[in-house]
Protein backbone atom coordinates (compact mmCIF):
# COMPACT_ATOMS: atom_id res chain seq x y z
CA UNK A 1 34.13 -8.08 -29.86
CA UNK A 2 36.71 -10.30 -29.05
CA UNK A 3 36.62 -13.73 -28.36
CA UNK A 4 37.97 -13.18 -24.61
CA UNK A 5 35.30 -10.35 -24.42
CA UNK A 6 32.80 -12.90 -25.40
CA UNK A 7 33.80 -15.10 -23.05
CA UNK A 8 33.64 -12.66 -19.85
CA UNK A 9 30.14 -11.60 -21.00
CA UNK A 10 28.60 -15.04 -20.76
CA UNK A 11 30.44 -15.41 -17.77
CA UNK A 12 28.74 -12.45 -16.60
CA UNK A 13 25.49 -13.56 -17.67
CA UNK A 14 25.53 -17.52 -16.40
CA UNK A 15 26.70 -15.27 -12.81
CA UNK A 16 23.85 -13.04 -12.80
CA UNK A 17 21.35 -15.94 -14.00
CA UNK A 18 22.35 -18.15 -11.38
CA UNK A 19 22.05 -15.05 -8.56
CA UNK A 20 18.34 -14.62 -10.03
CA UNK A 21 17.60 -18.27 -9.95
CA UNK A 22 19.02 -18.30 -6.29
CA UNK A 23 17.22 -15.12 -5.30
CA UNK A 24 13.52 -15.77 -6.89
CA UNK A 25 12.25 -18.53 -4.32
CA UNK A 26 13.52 -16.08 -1.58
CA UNK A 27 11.48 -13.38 -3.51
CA UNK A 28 8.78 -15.56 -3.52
CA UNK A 29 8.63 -16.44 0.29
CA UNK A 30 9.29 -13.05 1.29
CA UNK A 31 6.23 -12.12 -0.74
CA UNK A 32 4.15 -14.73 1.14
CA UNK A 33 5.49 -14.18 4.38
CA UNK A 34 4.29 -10.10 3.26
CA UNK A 35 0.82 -11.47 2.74
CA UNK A 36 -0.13 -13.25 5.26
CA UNK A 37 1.35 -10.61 7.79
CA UNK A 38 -0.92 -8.87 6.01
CA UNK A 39 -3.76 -11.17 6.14
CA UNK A 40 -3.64 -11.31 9.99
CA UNK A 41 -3.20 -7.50 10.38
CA UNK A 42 -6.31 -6.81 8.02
CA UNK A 43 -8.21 -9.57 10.40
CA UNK A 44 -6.82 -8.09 13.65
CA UNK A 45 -7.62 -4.58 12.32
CA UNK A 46 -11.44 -5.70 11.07
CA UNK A 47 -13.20 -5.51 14.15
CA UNK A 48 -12.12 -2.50 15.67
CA UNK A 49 -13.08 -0.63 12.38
CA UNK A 50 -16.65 -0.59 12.89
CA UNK A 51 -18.07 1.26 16.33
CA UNK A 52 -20.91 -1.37 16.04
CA UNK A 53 -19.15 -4.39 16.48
CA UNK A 54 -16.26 -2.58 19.09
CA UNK A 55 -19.41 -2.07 21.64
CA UNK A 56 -21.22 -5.27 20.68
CA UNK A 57 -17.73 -7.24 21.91
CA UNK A 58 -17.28 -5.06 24.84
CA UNK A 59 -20.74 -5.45 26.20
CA UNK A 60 -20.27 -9.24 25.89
CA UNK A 61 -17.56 -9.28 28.45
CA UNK A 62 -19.24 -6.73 30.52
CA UNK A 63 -22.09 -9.15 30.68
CA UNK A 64 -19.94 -11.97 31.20
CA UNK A 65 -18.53 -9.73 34.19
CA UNK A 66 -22.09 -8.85 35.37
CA UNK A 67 -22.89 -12.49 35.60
CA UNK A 68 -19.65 -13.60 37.34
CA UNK A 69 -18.51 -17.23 37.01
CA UNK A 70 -18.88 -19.64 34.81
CA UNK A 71 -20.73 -16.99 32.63
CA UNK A 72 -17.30 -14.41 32.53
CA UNK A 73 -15.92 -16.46 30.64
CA UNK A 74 -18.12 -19.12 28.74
CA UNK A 75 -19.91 -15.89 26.72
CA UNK A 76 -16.10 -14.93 25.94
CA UNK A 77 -15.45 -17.78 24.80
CA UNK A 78 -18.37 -19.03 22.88
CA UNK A 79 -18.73 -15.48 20.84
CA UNK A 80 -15.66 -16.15 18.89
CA UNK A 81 -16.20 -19.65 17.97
CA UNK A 82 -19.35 -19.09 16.75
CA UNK A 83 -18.15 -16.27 15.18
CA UNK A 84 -15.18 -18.71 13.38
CA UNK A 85 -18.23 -20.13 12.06
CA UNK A 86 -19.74 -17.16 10.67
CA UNK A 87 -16.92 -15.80 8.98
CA UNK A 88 -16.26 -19.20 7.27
CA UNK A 89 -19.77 -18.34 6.33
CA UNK A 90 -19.25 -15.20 4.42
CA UNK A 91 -15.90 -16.44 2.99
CA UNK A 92 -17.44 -19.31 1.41
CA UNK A 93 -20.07 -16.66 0.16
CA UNK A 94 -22.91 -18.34 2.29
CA UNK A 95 -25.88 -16.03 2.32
CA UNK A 96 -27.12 -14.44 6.05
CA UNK A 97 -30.12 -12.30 5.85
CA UNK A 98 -30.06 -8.75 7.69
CA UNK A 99 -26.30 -9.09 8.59
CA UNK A 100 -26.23 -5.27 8.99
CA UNK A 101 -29.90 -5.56 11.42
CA UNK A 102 -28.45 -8.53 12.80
CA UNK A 103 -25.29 -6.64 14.31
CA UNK A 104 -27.42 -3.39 15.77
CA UNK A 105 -29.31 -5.52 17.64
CA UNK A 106 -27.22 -7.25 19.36
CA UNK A 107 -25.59 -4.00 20.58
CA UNK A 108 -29.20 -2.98 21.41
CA UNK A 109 -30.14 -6.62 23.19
CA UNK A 110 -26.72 -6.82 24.70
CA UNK A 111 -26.56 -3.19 26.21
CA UNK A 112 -29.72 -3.75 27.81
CA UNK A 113 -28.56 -6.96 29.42
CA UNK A 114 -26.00 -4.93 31.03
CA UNK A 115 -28.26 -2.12 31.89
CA UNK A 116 -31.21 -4.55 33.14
CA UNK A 117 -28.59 -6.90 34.67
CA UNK A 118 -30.61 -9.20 33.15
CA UNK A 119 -29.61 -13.06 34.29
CA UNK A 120 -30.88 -15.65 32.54
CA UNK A 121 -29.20 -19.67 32.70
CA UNK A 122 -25.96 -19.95 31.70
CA UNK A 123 -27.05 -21.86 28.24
CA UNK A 124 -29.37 -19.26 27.47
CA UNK A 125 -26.93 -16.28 27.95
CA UNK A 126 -24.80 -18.53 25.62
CA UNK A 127 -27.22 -19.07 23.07
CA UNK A 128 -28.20 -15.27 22.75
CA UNK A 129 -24.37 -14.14 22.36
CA UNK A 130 -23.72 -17.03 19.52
CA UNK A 131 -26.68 -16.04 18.03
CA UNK A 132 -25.31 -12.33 17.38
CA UNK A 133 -21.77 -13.74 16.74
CA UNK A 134 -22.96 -14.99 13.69
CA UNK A 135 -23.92 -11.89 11.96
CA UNK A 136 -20.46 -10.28 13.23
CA UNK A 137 -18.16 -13.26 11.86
CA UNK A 138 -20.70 -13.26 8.68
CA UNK A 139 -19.71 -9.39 7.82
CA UNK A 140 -15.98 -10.07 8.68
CA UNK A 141 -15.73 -12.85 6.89
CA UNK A 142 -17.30 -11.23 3.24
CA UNK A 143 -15.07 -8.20 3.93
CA UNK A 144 -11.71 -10.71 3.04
CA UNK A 145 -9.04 -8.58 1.50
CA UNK A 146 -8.00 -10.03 -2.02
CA UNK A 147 -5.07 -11.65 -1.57
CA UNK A 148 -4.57 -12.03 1.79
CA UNK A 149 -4.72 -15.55 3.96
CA UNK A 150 -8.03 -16.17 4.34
CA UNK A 151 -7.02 -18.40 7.36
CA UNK A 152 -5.01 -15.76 9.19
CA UNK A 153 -7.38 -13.53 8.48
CA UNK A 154 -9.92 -14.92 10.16
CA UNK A 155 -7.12 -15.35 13.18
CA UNK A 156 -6.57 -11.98 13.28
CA UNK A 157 -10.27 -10.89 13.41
CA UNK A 158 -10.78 -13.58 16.28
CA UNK A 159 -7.96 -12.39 17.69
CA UNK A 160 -8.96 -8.92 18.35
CA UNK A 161 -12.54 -9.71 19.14
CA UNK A 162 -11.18 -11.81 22.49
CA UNK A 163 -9.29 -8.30 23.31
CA UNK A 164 -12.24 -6.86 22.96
CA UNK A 165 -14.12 -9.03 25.57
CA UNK A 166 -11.41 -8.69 27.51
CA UNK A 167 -11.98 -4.83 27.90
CA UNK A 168 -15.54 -5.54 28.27
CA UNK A 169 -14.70 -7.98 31.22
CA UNK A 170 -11.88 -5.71 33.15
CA UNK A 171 -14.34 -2.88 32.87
CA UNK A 172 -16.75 -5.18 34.51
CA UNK A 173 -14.65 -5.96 37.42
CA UNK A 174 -16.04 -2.46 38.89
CA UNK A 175 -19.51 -4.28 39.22
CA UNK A 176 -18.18 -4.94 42.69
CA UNK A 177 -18.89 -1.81 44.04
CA UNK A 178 -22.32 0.29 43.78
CA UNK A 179 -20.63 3.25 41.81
CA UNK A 180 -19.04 1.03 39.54
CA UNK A 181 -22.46 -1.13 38.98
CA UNK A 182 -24.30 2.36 38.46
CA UNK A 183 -21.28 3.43 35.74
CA UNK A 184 -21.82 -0.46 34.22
CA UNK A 185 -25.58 0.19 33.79
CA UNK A 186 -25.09 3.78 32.00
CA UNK A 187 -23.06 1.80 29.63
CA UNK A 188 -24.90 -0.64 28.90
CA UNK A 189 -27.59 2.22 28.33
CA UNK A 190 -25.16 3.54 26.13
CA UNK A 191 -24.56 0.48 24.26
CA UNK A 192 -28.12 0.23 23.64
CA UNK A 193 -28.83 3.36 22.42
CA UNK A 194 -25.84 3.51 20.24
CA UNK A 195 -27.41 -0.02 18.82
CA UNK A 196 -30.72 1.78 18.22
CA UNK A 197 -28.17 4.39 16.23
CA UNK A 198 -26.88 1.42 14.02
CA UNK A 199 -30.27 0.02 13.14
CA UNK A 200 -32.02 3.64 12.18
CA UNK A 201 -28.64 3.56 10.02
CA UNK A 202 -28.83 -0.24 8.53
CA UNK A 203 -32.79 0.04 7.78
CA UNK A 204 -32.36 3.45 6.37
């Protein structure tokens, strides 16, 4: 090889170092930015996964509906930050006994709230629906996908449990009328039985 040959070859290989070295932090951030898109979809996808925790979050705003004011939407609202709380829970490996027992009853005890229209105080209603929200950010929260942003993941799943309660609390506007509270009772029957369904399934 000549010594012009030379020359143009580690010309051509300082060019296509420097294009790497310009091109790897991009690489890099693209691959992050890939992630935690991924974290929050994962998250956002999470809840609506399970049948158990879809009617659990629905019957929450239908109770909140049931209830009317403050309750529509202090239960909404205090399910998913207790729930913040229980997914930090199972990501920092935090132990919660009868997670699975935990989660089919509350679609049992919060079906029949709906059913019974069933009105307790407004801190008690609260208490019961943080209770439950617990065990639902608990098995979110252990279920982290490796790799992804644990904090976006935990967005995402909050995310799409506030949807959720939003369904629960449109459906609930038909509590107005007397068709639309019998249709609101048969499902929170249905809720309830479907939570009886879960626990057979989570003892068995």
């Amino acid at each position: 090889m000549t010594s012009a040959a030379r020359e143009r070859a580690r010309h051509a290989f300082l060019r296509a170092a420097l294009v790497a070295l310009v091109l790897t932090p991009a690489a890099a951030l693209a691959h992050e930015e890939t992630g935690q898109a991924a974290g929050f979809l994962a998250g956002l996808a999470h809840p609506v996964s399970g049948m158990d925790h879809v009617l659990a979050m629905i019957a929450v705003g239908l109770w909140g509906a049931v209830l009317g004011a403050p309750a529509i939407w202090v239960l909404p609202v205090a399910f998913p930050m207790v729930m913040a709380l229980g997914g930090l829970m199972g990501l920092l490996g935090i132990p919660v006994p009868g997670v699975e027992i935990g989660i089919a009853i509350s679609a049992i005890v919060l079906g029949a709230m709906v059913l019974a229209e069933v009105r307790p105080p407004i801190w008690l209603a609260a208490l019961i629906v943080a209770f439950f929200a617990v065990f639902h950010g608990h098995a979110h929260g252990r279920e982290l996908p490796e790799g992804t942003s644990a904090l976006l993941y935990s967005f995402g799943f909050v995310v799409a449990t506030g949807l959720l309660h939003a369904v629960g609390i449109l459906l609930g506007v038909a509590h107005r009328w007397p068709a639309g509270r019998k249709a609101l009772r048969a499902a929170g029957a249905g809720v309830a039985l479907a939570g009886l369904f879960f626990l057979w399934r989570a003892v068995t």
